[in-house]
N, C-alpha and C. Protein backbone atom coordinates (compact mmCIF):
# COMPACT_ATOMS: atom_id res chain seq x y z
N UNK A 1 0.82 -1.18 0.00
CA UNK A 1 0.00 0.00 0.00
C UNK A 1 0.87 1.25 0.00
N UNK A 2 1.71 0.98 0.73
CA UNK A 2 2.63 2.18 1.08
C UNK A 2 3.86 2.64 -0.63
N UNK A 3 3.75 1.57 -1.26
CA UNK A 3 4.35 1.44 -2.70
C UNK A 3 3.79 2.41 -3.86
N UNK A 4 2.43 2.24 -3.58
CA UNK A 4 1.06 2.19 -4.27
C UNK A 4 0.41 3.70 -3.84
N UNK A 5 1.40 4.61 -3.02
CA UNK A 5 0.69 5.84 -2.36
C UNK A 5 -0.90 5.42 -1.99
N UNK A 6 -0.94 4.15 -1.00
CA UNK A 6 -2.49 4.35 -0.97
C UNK A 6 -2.74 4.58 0.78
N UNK A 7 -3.07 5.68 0.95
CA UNK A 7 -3.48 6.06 2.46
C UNK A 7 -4.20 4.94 3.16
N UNK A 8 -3.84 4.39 4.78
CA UNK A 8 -4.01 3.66 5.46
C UNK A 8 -3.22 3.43 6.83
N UNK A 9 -3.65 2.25 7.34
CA UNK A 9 -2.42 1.75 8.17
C UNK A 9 -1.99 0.72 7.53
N UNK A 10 -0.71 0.90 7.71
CA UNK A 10 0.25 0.25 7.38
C UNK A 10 1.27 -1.00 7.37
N UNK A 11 0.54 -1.39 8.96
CA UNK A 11 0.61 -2.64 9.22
C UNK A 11 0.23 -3.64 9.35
N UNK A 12 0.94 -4.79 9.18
CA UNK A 12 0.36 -6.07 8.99
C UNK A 12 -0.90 -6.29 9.90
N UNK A 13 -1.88 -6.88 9.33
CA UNK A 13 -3.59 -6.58 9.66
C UNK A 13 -3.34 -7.84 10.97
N UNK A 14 -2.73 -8.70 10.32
CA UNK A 14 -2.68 -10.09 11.41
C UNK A 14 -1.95 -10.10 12.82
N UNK A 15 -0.55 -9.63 12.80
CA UNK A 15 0.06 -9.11 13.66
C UNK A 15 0.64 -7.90 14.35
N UNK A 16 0.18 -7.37 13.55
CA UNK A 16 0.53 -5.67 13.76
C UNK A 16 1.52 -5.15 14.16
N UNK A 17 2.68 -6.12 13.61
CA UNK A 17 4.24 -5.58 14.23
C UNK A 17 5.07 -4.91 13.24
N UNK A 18 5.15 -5.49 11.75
CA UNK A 18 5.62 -5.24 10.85
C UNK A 18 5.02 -4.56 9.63
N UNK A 19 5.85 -3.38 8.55
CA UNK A 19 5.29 -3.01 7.68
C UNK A 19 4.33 -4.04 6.62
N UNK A 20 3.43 -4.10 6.02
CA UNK A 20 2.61 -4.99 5.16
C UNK A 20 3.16 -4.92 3.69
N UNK A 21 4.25 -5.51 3.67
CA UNK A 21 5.12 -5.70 1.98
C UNK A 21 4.71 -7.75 2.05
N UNK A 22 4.97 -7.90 0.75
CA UNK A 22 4.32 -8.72 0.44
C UNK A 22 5.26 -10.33 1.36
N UNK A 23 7.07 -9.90 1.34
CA UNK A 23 7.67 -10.43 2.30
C UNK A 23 6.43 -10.65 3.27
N UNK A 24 6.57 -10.00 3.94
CA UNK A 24 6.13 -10.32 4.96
C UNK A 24 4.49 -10.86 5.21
N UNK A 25 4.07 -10.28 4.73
CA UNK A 25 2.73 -11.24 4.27
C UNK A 25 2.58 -12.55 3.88
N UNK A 26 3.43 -12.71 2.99
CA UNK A 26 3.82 -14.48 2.57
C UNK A 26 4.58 -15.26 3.99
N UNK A 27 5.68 -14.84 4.09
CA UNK A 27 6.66 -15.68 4.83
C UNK A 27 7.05 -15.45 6.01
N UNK A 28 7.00 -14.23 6.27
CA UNK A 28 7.56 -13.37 7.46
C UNK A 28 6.57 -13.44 9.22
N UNK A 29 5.45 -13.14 8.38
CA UNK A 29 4.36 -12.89 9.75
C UNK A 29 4.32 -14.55 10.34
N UNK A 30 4.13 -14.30 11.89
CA UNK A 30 4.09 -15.61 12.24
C UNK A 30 2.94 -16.19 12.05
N UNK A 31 2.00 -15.62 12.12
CA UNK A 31 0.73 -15.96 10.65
C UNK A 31 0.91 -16.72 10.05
N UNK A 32 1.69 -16.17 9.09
CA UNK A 32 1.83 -16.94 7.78
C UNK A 32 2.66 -18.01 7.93
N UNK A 33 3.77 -18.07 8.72
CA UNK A 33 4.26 -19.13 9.30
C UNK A 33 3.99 -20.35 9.85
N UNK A 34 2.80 -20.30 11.08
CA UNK A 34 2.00 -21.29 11.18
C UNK A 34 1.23 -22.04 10.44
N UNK A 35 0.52 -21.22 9.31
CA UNK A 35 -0.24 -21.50 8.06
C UNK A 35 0.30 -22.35 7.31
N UNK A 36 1.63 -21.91 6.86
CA UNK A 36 2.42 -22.86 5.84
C UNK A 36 2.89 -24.16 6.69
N UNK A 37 3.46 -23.68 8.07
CA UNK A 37 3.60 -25.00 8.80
C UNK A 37 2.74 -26.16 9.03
N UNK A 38 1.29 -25.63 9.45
CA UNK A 38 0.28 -26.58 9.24
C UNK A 38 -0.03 -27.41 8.07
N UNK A 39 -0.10 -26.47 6.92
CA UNK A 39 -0.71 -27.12 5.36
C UNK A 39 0.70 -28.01 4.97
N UNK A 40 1.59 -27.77 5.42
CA UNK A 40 2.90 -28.68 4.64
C UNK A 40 3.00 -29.72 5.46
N UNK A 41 3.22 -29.53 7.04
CA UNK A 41 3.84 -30.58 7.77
C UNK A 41 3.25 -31.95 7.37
N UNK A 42 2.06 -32.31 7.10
CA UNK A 42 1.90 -33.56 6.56
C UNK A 42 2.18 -34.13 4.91
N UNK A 43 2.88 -33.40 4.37
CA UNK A 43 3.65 -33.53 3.07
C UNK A 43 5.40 -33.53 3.62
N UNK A 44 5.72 -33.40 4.57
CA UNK A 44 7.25 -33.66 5.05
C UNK A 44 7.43 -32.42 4.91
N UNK A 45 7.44 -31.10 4.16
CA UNK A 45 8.13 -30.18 3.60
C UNK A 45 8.10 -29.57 4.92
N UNK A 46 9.36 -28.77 4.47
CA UNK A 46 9.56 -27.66 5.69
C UNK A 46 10.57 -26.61 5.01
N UNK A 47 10.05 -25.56 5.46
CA UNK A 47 10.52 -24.21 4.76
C UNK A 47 11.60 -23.85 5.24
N UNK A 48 12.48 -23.48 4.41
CA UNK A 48 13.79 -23.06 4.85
C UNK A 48 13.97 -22.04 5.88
N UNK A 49 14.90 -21.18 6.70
CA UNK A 49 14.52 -20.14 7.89
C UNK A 49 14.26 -18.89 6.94
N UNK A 50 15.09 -19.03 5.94
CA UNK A 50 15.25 -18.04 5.22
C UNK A 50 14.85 -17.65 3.97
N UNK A 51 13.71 -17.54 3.23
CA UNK A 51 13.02 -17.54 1.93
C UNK A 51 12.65 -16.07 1.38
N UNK A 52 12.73 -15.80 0.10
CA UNK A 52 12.17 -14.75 -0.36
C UNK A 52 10.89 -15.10 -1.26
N UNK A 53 10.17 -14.09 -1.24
CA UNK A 53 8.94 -13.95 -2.36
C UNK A 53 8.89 -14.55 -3.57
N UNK A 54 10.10 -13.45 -3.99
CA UNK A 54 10.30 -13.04 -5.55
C UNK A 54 11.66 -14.82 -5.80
N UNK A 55 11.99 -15.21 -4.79
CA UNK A 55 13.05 -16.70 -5.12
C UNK A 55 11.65 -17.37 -5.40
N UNK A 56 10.24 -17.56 -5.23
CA UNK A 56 9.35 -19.10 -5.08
C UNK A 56 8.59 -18.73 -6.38
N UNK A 57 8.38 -17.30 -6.81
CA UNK A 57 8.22 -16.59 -8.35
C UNK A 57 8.88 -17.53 -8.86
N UNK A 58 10.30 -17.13 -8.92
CA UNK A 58 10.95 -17.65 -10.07
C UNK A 58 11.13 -18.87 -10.25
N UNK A 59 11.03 -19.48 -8.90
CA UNK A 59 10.79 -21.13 -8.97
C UNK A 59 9.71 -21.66 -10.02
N UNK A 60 8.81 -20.63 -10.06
CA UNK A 60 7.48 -21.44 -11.06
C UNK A 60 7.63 -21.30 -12.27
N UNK A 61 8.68 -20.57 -12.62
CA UNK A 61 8.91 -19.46 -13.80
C UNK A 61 8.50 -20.95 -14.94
N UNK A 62 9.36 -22.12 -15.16
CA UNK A 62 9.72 -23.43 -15.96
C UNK A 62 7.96 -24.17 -15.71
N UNK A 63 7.17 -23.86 -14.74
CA UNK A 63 5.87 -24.40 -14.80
C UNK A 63 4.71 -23.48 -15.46
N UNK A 64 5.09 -22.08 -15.48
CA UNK A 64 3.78 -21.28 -16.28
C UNK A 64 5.10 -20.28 -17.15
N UNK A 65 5.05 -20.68 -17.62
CA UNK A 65 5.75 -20.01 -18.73
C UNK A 65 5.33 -18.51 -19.57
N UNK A 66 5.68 -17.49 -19.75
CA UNK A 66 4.92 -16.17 -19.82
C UNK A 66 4.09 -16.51 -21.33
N UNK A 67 2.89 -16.10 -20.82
CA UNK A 67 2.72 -16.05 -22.43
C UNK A 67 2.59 -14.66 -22.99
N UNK A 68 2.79 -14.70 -24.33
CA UNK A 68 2.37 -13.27 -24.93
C UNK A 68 1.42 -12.43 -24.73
N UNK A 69 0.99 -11.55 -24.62
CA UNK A 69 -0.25 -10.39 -24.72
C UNK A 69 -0.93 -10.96 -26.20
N UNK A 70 -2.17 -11.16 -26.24
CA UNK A 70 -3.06 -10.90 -27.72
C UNK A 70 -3.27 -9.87 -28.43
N UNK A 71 -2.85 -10.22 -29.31
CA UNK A 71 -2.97 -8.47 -30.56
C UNK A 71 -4.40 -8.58 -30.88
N UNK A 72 -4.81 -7.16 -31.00
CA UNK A 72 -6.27 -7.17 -31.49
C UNK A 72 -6.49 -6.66 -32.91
């Protein structure tokens, strides 16, 4: 929001400790932490301590591949 000039508060709605960038919304808040911990732990996975956003983007990059815009 704060990127986006859009007037508000500014912090994370769930925990209210940290600015609301998308970091932290995904991976950061302990929110989101528990969340992913719950939905994975019965698939084995476990998230590294340390992850970015824009690294799990590019991870998909080889599964959706960009497609072109349509010309009209």
């Amino acid at each position: 929001m704060v990127k986006r000039k859009i007037e508000g508060p500014h912090r994370c709605a769930l925990c209210r400790c940290n600015l609301e960038t998308s970091q932290h919304l995904f991976l950061d808040c302990l929110f989101a932490k528990e969340v992913w911990g719950l939905l994975l732990q019965d698939f084995q996975i476990f998230i590294p301590q340390q992850i970015y956003v824009l690294d799990i983007f590019a991870s998909w990059s080889p599964y959706y591949p960009q497609i072109p815009p349509k010309s009209f």
